[in-house]
Protein backbone atom coordinates (compact mmCIF):
# COMPACT_ATOMS: atom_id res chain seq x y z
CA UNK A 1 0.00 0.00 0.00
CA UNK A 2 1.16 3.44 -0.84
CA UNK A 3 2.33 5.90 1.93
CA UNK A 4 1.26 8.82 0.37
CA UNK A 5 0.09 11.03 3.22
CA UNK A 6 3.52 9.94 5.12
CA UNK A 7 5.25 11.94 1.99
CA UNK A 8 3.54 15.48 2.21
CA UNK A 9 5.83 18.15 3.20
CA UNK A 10 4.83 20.28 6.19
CA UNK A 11 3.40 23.07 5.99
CA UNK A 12 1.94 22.76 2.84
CA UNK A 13 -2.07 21.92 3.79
CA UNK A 14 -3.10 25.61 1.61
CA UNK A 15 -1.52 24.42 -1.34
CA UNK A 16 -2.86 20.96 -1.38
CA UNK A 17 -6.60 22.28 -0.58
CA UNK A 18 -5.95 24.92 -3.88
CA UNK A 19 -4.72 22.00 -5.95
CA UNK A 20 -7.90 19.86 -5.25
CA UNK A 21 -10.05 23.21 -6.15
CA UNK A 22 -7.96 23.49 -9.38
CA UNK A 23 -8.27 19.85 -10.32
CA UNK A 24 -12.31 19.98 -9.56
CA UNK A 25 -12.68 23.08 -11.71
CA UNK A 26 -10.64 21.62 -14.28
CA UNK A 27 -13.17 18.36 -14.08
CA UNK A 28 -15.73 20.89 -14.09
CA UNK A 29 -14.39 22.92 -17.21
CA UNK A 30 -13.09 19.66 -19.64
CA UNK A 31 -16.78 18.44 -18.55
CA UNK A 32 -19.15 21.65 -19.95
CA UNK A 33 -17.44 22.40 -22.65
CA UNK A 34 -17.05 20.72 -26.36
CA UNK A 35 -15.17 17.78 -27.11
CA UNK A 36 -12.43 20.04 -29.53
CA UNK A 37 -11.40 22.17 -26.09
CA UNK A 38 -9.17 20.58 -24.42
CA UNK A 39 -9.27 21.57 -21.27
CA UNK A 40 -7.62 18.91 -19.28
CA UNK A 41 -4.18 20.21 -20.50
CA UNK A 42 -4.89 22.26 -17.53
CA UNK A 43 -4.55 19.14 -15.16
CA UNK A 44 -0.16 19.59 -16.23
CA UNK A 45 -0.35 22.78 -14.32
CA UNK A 46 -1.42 20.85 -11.11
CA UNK A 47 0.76 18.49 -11.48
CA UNK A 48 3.76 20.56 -11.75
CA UNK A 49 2.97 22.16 -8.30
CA UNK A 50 2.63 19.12 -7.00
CA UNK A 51 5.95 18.13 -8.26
CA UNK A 52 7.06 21.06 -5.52
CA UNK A 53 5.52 19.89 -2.63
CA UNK A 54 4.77 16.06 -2.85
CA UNK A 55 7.47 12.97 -3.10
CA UNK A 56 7.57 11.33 -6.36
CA UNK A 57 4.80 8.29 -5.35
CA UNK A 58 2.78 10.90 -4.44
CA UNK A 59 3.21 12.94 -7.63
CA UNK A 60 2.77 9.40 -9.78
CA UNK A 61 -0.74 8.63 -7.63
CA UNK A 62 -2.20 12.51 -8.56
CA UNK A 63 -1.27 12.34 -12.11
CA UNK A 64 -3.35 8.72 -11.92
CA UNK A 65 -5.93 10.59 -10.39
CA UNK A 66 -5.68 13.34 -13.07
CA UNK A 67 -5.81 10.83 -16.40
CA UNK A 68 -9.08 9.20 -14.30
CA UNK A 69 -11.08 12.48 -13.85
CA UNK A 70 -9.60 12.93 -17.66
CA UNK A 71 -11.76 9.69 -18.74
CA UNK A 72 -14.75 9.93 -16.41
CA UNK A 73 -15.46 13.95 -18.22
CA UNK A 74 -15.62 12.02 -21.65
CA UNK A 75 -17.93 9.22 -20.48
């Protein structure tokens, strides 16, 4: 099982709560709009942050999460 909340850097609770409200308006966004805007190149963005704050397992689980919400908007 992964460790991932073990491998969050202190201090850094404000910029994981921001980075779940940018990932659900991205969902939001790739989900309302047509099929030819790709919104969900917006996902990277979160995922470079992350890359600041969060070990690499951690990093490798959100970017799963991200190509997930990715598939459920075009179901």
């Amino acid at each position: 099982m992964l460790k991932i909340a073990n491998d969050i850097r202190p201090g850094s609770a404000l910029t994981l709560i921001a980075m779940g409200v940018a990932m659900a308006g991205i969902f939001i966004a790739d989900t309302v709009t047509d099929y030819a805007i790709a919104a969900a190149v917006f996902y990277t963005a979160v995922i470079l942050v992350a890359t600041r704050i969060l070990s690499g397992t951690a990093v490798v689980a959100l970017a799963c999460i991200c190509v997930a919400l990715t598939l459920i908007s075009f179901s």
